[in-house]
Protein backbone atom coordinates (compact mmCIF):
# COMPACT_ATOMS: atom_id res chain seq x y z
CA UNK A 1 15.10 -9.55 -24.48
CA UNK A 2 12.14 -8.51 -22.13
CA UNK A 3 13.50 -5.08 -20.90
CA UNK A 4 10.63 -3.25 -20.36
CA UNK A 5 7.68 -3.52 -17.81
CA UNK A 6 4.35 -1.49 -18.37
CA UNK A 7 2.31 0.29 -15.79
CA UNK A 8 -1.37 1.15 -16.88
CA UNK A 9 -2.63 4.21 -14.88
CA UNK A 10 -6.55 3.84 -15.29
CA UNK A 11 -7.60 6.99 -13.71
CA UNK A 12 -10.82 9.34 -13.38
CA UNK A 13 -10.57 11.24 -16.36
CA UNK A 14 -7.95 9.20 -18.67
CA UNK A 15 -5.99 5.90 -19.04
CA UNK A 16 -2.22 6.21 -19.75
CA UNK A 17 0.10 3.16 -20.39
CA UNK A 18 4.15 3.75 -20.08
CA UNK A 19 6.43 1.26 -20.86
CA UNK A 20 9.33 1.86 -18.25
CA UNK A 21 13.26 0.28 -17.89
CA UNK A 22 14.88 -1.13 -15.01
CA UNK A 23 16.22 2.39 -13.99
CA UNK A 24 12.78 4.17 -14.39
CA UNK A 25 13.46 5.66 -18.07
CA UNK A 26 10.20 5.96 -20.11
CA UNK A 27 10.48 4.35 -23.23
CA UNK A 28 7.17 4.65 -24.90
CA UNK A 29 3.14 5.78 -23.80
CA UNK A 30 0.02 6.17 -24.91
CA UNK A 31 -3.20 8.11 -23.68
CA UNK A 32 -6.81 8.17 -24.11
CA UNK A 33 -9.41 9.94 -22.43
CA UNK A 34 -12.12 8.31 -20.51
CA UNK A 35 -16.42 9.73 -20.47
CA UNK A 36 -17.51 11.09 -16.88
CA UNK A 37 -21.22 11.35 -16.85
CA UNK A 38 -23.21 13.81 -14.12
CA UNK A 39 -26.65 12.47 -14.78
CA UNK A 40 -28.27 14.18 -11.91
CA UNK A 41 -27.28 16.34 -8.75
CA UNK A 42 -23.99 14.66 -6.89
CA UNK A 43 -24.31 11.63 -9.48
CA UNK A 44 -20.98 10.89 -11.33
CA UNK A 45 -20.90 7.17 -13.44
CA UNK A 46 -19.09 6.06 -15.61
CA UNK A 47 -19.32 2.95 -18.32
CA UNK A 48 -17.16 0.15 -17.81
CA UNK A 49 -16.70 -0.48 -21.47
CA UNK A 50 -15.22 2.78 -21.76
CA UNK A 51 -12.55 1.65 -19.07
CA UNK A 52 -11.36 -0.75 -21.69
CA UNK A 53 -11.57 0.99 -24.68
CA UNK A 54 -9.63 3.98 -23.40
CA UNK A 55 -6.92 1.12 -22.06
CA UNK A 56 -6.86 -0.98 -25.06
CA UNK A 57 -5.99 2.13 -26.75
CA UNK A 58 -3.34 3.30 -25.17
CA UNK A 59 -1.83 0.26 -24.93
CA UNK A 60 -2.42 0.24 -28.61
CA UNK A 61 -0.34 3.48 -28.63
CA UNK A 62 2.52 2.17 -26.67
CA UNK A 63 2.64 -1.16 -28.38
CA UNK A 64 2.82 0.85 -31.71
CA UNK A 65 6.54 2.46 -30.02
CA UNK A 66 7.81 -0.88 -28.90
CA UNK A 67 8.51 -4.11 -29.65
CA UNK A 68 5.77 -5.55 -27.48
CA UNK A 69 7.96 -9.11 -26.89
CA UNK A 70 10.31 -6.84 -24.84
CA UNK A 71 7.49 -5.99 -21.98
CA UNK A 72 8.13 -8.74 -19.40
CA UNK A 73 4.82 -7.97 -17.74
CA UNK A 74 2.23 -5.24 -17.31
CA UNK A 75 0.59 -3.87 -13.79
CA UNK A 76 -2.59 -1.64 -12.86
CA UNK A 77 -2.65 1.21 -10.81
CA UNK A 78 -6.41 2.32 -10.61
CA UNK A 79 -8.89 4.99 -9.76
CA UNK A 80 -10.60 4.32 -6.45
CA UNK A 81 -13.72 3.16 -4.44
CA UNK A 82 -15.28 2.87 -8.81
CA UNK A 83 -18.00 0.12 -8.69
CA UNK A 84 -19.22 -1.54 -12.13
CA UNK A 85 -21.90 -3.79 -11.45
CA UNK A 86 -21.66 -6.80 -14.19
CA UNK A 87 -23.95 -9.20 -15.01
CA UNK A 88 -23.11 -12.77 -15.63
CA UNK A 89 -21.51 -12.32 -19.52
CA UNK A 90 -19.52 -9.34 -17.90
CA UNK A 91 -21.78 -6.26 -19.02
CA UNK A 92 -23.05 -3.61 -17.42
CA UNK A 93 -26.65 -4.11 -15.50
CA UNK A 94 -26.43 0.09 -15.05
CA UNK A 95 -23.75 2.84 -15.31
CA UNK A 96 -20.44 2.37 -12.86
CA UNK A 97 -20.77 4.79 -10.02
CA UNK A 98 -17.46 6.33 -9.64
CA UNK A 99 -15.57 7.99 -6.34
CA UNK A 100 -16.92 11.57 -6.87
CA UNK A 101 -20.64 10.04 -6.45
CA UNK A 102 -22.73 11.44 -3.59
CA UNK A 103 -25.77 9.49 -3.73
CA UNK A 104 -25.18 7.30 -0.87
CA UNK A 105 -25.67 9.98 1.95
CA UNK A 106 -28.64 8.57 3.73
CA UNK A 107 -27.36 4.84 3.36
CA UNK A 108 -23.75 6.25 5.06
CA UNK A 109 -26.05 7.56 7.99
CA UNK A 110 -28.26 3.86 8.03
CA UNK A 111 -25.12 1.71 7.97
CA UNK A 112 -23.35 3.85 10.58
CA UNK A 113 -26.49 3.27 13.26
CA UNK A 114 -27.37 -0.18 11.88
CA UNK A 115 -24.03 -1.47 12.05
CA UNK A 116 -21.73 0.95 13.91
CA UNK A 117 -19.39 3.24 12.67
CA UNK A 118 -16.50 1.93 14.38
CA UNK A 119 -17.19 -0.51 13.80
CA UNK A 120 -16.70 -0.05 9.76
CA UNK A 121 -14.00 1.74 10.38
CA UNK A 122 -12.50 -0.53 12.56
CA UNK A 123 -12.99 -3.55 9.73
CA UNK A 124 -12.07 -1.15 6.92
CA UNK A 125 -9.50 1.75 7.83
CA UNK A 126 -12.50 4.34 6.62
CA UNK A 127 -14.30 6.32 8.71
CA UNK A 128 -18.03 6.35 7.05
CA UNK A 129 -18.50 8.61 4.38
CA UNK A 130 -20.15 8.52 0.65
CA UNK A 131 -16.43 7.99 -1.01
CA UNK A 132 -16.09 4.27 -0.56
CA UNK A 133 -18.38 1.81 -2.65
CA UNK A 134 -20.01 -0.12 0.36
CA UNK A 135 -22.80 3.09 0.55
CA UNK A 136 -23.15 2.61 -3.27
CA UNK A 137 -24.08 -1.07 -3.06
CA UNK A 138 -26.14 -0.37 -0.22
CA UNK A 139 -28.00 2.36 -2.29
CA UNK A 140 -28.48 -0.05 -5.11
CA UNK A 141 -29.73 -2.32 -3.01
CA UNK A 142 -32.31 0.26 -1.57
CA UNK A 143 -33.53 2.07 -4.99
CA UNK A 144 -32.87 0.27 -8.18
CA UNK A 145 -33.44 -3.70 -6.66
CA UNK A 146 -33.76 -5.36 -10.33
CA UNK A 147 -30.16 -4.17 -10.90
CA UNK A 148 -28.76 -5.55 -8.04
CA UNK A 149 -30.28 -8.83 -8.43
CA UNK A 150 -29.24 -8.84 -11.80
CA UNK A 151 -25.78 -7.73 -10.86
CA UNK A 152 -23.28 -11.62 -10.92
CA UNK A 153 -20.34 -9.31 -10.25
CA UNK A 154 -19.50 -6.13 -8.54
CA UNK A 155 -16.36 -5.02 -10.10
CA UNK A 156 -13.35 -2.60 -8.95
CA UNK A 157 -11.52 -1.07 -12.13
CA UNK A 158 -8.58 -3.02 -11.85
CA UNK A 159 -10.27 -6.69 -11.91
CA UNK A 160 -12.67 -5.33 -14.60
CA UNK A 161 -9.42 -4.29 -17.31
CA UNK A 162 -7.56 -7.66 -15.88
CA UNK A 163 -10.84 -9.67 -16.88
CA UNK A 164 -10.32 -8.13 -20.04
CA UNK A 165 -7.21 -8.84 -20.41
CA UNK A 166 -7.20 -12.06 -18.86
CA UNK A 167 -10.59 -13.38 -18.84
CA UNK A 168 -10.39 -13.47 -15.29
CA UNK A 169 -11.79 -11.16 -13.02
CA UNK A 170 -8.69 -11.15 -10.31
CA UNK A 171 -8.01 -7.51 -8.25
CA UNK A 172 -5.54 -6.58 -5.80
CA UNK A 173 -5.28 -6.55 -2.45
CA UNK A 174 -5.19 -2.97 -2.25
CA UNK A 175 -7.64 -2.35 -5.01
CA UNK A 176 -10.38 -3.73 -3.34
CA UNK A 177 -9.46 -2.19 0.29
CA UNK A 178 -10.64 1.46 -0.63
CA UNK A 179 -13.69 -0.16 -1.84
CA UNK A 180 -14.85 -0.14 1.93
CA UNK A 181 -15.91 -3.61 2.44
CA UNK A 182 -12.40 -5.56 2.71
CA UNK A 183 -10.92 -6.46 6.23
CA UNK A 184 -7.35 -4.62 6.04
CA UNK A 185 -5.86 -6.47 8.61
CA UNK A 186 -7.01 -10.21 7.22
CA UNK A 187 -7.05 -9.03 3.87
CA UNK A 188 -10.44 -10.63 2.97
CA UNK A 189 -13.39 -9.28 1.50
CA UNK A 190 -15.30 -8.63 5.14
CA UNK A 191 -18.38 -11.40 5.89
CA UNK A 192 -19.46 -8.93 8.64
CA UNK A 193 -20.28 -5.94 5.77
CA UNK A 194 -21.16 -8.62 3.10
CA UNK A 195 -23.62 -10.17 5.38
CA UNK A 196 -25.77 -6.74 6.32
CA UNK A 197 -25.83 -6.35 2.20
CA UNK A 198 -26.92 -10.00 2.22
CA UNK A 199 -24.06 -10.59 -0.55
CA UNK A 200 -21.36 -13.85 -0.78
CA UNK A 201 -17.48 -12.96 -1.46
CA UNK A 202 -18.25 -15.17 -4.70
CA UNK A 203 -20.01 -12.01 -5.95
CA UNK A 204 -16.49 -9.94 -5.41
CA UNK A 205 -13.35 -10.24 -7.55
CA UNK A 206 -10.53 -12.76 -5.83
CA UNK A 207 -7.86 -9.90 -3.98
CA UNK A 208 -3.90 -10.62 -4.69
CA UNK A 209 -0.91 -9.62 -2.46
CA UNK A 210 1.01 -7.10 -4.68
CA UNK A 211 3.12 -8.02 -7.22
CA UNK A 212 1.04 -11.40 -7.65
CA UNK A 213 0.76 -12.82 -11.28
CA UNK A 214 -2.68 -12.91 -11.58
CA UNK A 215 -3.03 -13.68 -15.40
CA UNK A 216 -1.52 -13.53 -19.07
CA UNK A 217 -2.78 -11.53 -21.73
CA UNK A 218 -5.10 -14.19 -24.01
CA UNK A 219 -4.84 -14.02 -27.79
CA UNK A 220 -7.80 -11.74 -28.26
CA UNK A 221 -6.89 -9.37 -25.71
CA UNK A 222 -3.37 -9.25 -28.17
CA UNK A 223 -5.31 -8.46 -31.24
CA UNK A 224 -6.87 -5.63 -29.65
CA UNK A 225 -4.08 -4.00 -27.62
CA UNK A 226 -0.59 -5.21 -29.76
CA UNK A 227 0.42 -6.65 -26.58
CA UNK A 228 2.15 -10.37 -27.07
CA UNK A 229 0.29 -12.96 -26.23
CA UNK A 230 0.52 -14.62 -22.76
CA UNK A 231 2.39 -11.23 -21.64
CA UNK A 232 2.16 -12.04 -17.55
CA UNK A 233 -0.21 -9.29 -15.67
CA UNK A 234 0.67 -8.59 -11.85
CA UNK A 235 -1.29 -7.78 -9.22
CA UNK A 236 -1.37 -3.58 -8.42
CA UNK A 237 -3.97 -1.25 -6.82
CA UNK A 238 -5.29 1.78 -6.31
CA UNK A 239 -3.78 4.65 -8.00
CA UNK A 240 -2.92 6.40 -4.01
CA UNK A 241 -0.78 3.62 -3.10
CA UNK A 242 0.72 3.36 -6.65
CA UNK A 243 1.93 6.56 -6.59
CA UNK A 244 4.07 6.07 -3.05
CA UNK A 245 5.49 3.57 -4.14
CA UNK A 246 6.22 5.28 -7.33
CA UNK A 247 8.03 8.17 -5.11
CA UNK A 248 9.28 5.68 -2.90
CA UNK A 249 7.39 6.80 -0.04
CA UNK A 250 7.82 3.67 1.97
CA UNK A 251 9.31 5.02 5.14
CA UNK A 252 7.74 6.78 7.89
CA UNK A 253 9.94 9.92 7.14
CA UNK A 254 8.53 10.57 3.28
CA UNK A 255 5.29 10.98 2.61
CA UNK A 256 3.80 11.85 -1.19
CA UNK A 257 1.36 14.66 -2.17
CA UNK A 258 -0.36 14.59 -4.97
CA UNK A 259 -1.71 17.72 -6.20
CA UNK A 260 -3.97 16.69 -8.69
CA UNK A 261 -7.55 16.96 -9.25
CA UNK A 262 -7.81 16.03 -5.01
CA UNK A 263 -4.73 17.15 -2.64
CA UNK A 264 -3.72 13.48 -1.51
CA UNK A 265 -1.03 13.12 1.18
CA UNK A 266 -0.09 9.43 2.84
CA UNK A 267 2.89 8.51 4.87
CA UNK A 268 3.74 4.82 5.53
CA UNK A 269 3.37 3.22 8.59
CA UNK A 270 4.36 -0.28 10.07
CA UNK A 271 1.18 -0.32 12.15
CA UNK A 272 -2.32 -0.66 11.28
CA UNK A 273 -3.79 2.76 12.99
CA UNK A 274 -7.23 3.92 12.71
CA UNK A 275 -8.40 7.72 13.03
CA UNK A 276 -11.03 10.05 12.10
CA UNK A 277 -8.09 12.36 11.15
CA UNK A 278 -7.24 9.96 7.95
CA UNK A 279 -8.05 6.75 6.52
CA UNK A 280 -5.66 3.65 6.81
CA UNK A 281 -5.28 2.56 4.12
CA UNK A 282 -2.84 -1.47 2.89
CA UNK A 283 0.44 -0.78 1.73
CA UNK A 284 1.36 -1.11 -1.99
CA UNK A 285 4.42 -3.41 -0.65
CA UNK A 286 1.76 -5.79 0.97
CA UNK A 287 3.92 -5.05 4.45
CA UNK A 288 2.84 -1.98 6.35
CA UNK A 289 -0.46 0.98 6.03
CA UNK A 290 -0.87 4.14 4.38
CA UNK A 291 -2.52 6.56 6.68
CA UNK A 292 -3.42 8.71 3.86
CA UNK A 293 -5.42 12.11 4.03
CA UNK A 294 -7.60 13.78 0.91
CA UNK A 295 -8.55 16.93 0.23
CA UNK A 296 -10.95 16.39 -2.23
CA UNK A 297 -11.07 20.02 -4.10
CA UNK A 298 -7.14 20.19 -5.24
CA UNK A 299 -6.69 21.57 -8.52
CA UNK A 300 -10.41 21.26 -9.89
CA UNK A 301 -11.17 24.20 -7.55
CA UNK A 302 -8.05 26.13 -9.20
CA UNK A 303 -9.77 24.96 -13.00
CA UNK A 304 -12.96 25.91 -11.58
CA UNK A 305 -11.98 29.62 -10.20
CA UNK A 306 -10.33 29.80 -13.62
CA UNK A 307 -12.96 29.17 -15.85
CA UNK A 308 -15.48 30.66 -14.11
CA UNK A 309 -13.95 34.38 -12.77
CA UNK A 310 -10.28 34.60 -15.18
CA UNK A 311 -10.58 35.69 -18.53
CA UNK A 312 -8.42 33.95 -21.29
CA UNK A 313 -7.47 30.19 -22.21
CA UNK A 314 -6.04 28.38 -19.41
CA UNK A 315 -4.03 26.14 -21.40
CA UNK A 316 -2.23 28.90 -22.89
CA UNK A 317 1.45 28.66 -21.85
CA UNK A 318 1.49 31.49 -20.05
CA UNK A 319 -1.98 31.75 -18.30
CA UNK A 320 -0.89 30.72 -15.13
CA UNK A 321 2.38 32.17 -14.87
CA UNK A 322 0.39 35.72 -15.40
CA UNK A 323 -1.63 35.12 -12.63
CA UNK A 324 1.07 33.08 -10.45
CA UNK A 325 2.82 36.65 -11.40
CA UNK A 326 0.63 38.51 -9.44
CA UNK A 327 -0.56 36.66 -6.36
CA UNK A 328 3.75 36.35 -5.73
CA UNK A 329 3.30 39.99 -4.70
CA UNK A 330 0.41 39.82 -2.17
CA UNK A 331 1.34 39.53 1.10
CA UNK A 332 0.78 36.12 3.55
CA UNK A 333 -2.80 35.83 4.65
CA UNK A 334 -3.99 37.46 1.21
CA UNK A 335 -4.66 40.67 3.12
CA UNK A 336 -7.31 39.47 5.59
CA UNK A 337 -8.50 36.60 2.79
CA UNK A 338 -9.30 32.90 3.94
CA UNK A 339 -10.52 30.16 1.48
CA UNK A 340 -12.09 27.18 2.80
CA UNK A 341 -11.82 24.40 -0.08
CA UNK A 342 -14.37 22.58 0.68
CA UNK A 343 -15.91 22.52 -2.76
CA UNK A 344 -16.75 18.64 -2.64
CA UNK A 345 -17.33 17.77 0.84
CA UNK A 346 -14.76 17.46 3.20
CA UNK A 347 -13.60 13.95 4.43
CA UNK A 348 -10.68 13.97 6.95
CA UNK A 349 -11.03 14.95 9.77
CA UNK A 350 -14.58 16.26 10.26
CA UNK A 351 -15.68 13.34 7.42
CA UNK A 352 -19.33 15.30 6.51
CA UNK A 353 -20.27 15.30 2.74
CA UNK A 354 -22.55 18.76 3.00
CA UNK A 355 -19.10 20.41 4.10
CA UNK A 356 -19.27 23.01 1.35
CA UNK A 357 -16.46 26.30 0.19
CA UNK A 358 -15.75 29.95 1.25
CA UNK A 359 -14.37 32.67 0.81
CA UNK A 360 -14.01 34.50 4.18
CA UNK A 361 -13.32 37.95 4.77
CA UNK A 362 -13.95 39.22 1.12
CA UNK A 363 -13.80 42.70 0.49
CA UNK A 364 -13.80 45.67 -1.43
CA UNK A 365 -9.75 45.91 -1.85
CA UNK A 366 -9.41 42.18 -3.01
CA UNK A 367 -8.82 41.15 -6.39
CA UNK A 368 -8.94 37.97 -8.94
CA UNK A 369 -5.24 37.30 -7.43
CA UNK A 370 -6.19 37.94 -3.68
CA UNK A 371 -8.39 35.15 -4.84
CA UNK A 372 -6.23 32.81 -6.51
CA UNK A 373 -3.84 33.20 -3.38
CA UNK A 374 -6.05 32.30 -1.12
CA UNK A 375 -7.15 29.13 -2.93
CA UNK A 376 -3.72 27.98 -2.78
CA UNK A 377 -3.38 28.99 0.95
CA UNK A 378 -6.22 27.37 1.86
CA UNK A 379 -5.83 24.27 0.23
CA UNK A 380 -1.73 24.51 2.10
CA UNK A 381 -3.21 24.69 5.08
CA UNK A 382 -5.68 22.06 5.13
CA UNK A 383 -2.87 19.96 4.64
CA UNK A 384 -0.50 21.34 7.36
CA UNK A 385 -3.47 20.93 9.69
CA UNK A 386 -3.78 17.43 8.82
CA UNK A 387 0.03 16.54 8.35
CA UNK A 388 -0.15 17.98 12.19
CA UNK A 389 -2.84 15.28 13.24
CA UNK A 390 -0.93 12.50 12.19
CA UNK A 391 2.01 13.18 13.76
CA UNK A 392 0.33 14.32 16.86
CA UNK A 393 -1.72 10.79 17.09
CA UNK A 394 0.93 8.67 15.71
CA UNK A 395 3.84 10.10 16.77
CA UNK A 396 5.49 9.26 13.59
CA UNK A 397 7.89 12.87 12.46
CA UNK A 398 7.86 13.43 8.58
CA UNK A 399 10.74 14.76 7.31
CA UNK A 400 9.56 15.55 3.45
CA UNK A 401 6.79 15.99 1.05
CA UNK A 402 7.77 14.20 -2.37
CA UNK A 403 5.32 16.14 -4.46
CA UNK A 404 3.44 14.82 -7.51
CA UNK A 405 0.75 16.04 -10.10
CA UNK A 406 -0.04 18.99 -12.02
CA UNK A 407 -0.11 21.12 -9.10
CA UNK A 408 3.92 20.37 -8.04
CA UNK A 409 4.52 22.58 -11.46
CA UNK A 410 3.07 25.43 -9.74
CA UNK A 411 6.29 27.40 -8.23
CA UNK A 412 3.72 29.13 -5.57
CA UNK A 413 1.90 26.36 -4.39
CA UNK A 414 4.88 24.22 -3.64
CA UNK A 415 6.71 27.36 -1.98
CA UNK A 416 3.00 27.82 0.10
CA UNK A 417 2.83 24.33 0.71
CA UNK A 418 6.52 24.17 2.26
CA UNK A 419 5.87 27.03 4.29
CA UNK A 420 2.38 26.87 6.03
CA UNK A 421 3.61 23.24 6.65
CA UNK A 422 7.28 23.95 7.91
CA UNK A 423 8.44 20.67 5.48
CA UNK A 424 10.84 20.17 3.02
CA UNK A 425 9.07 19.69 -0.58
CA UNK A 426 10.52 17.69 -2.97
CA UNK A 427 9.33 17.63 -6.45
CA UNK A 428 9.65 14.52 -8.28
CA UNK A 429 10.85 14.49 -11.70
CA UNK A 430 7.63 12.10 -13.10
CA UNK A 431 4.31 13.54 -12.92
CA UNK A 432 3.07 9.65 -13.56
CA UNK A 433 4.54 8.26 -10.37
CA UNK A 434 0.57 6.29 -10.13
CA UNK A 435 1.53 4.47 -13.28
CA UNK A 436 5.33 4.37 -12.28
CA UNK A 437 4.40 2.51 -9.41
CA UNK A 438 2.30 -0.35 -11.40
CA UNK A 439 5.51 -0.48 -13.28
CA UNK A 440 7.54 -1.43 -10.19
CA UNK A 441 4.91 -3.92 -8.85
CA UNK A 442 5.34 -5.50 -12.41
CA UNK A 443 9.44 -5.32 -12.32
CA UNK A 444 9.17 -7.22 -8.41
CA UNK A 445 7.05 -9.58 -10.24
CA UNK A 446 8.68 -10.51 -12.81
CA UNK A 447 11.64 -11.35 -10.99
CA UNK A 448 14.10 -7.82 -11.68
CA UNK A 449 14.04 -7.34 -8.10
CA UNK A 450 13.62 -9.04 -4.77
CA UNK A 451 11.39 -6.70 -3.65
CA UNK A 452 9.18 -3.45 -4.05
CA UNK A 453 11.16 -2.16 -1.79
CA UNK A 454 14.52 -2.55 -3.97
CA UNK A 455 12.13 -1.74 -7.08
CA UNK A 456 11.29 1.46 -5.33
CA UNK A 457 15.26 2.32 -4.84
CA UNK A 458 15.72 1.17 -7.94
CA UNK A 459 12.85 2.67 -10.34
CA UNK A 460 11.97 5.94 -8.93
CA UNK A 461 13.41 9.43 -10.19
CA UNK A 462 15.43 12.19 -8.79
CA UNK A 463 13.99 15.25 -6.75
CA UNK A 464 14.92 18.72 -6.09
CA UNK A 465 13.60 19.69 -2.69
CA UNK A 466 12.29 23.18 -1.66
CA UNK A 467 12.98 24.55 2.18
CA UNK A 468 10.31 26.00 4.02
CA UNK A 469 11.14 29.61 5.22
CA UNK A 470 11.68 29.47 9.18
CA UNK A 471 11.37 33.46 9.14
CA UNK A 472 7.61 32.99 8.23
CA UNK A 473 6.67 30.54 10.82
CA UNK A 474 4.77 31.85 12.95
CA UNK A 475 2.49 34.27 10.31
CA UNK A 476 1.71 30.58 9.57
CA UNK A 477 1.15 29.44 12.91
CA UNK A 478 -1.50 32.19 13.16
CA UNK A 479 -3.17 31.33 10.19
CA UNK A 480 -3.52 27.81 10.82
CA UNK A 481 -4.99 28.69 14.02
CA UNK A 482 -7.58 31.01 12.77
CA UNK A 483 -8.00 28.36 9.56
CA UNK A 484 -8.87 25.61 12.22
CA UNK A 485 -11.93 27.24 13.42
CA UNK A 486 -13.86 28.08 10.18
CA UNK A 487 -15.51 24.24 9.31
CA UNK A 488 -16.09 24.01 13.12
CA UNK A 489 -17.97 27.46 13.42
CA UNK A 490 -20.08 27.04 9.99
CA UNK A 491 -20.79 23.39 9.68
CA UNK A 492 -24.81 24.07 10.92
CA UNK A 493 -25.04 26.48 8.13
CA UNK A 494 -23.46 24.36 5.19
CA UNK A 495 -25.69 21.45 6.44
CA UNK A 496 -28.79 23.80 6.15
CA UNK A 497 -27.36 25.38 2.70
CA UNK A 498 -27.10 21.85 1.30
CA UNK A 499 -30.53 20.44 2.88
CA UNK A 500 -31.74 23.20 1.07
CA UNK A 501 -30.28 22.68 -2.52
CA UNK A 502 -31.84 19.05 -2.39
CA UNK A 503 -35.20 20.17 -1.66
CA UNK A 504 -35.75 23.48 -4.35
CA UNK A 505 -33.97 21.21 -6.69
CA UNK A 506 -37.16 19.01 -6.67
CA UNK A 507 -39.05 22.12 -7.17
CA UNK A 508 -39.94 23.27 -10.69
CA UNK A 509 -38.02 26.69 -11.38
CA UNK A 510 -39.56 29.87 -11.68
């Protein structure tokens, strides 16, 4: 009996396969760590091979738990805007070149004049900036010519583990739209981008609607995973939209947050709309957008003030409840205390990659949890300032947060985040609501349900929601006011700071 569909969460850091039931029970999962490599300042790549081998292990895992002739198909949800660059027997010509990669600054500014910004964004839902892939081809292009000449295919994550699976190097549709060069209203790879790179689409994966069967698991690909043979794969996508459909965040009135390693927030929408104040992205149930909006310093800036200024082992059970603890007792505002979380750039809505961190108004009185407070703050109201944009341009009225990742464990950042927002929180009862998601693409494809909508219903967990405080609404109010100014008043200077890092870092050190 073939009871159980599998959704394979290929993500920055690790690869996790769960074997789910109709009802959204896990059964059985495995994990496996993937290699990030920082070769150089803002370089981050990754190899492909690794990809697979971290996959074919956990599946290995999982398969080991399970009968694998129950699993009536397997999905990918994926980590975004990755490019591997293959060459024609499917190896790599040079190192993927992952999201977090920064390279690509000067080729954002060249395609913006050269082609138009709008007109990118227009094609793509993405307002220029170094996080899609487009800049990254452009750079290769530029720089390291041999490898792009040499490079037969230029590979998102998903087609790459489905041509291993497979032997066919298949993607979905949106998989390849946060790559930056697919047309999200035709749903093609774009001939006006592929033409200024002077590339054909037969050099791109072929894109799937959702839920598509796009392959069967070949007899070697068994041996190597414990997966049956011929075990159908369906079409998924990027691990964003995975993960609201995995909270069933498919209305205009929910929209999921994932606190993770970047604070990621999208609410569906029935209309494609474009803004600098977040990126549109295709809906995981083929009908519809995500206007989704990133933060990209979420809880690597928390890690990072952890390891750097806290003493102690922050994967000690109680490390964080300790310092949680103690920030609880400052007041709103972290006595005069502003972070701006900026650590990695900033992308929505100001969408400039030298946007850099700060502490402002850092004094004498303030301490390790004064700091820690204000991370959180600032990071809360990023997000109610952009939560604010979208309703303010769209007109759409969000209801709820359905709240995701490591972060929606923290009892102070969710009470923070319902607050200097004024939403109801919900935390969902799966952290893996990216790989939850693939599950329910593969349960609407193999026939269990009509729909992704009804697999949504159907598949996704309870929550228990958290009610923002209306008796603290307008210490927020004043916050976000003052927070709204900072980027604005000090975006010469971070431009400068980083200008200046680039240079004395091609200066031998003293």
């Amino acid at each position: 009996m073939k009871d159980l569909v599998v959704g394979i969460d290929s993500s920055t850091q690790s690869t996790k396969a769960i074997a789910w039931t109709k009802t959204g029970e896990i059964v059985a999962e495995g994990r496996n760590p993937v290699e990030l490599h920082n070769p150089r300042l803002y370089w981050f790549e990754q190899n492909s091979r690794d990809w697979w081998d971290s996959c074919r292990i956990a599946l290995q895992q999982l398969t080991n738990q399970v009968d694998p002739g129950r699993i009536a198909g397997i999905s990918i949800s994926n980590q975004r805007e990755t490019l591997a660059f293959l060459d024609i027997e499917g190896n790599d010509v040079r190192p993927a070149m992952i999201w977090l990669d920064e390279r690509s600054r000067q080729q954002v500014a060249d395609l913006s004049s050269q082609i138009g910004a709008d007109v990118i964004h227009n094609i793509t839902g993405r307002p220029p900036d170094t996080t899609p892939a487009l800049y990254r081809i452009a750079w290769l292009k530029e720089n390291e010519p041999d490898a792009f000449a040499k490079t037969h295919c230029f590979t998102d994550v998903q087609a790459f583990l489905v041509s291993q699976l497979s032997g066919k190097l298949k993607t979905g549709w949106f998989s390849a739209d946060p790559l930056g060069y697919f047309d999200i209203r035709k749903k093609v790879w774009s001939q006006t981008l592929l033409d200024f790179l002077e590339l054909s689409p037969d050099r791109f994966p072929n894109p799937h609607a959702p839920a598509t069967m796009i392959g069967s698991v070949t007899p070697d690909a068994a041996r190597q995973t414990g997966l049956a043979p011929d075990t159908r794969i369906f079409a998924g996508g990027g691990d964003g939209q995975c993960a609201a459909l995995g909270t069933n965040c498919i209305s205009p009135k929910r929209a999921y947050i994932n606190l993770g390693t970047a604070v990621v927030s999208g609410v569906w929408s029935p209309e494609c709309i474009n803004s600098k104040a977040w990126r549109t992205e295709i809906s995981p149930t083929g009908e519809g957008y995500i206007l989704e909006t990133c933060l990209k310093s979420g809880a690597f800036l928390i890690n990072w003030f952890v390891d750097q200024f806290l003493p102690g082992d922050r994967g000690a059970e109680d490390f964080f409840n300790k310092i949680e603890q103690k920030a609880r007792q400052i007041p709103i505002g972290s006595d005069g205390l502003m972070t701006l979380p900026y650590w990695s750039g900033v992308m929505n809505p100001h969408w400039n990659p030298n946007g850099r961190g700060c502490f402002i108004g850092l004094g004498g009185d303030h301490t390790p949890a004064h700091l820690y407070r204000s991370i959180l703050e600032g990071m809360c109201l990023d997000q109610a300032q952009a939560t604010r944009a979208v309703e303010r341009e769209t007109g759409l009225q969000i209801e709820k947060f359905v709240a995701i990742g490591g972060g929606a464990a923290s009892p102070l950042w969710i009470r923070i985040l319902a607050d200097a927002t004024g939403k109801d929180v919900a935390i969902s009862d799966t952290v893996e609501a990216s790989a939850l998601g693939a599950a329910m693409l593969a349960g609407c494809g193999a026939g269990w349900f009509s729909s992704c909508n009804e697999a949504a219903e159907a598949m996704s967990g309870k929550t228990k929601t958290v009610a923002p405080n209306p008796k603290v609404r307008q210490t927020w109010d004043e916050l976000l006011a003052i927070y709204g100014r900072l980027f604005p008043d000090n975006e010469n200077t971070f431009n400068d700071l980083v200008n200046f890092a680039v240079k004395s870092a091609k200066v031998n050190k003293i």
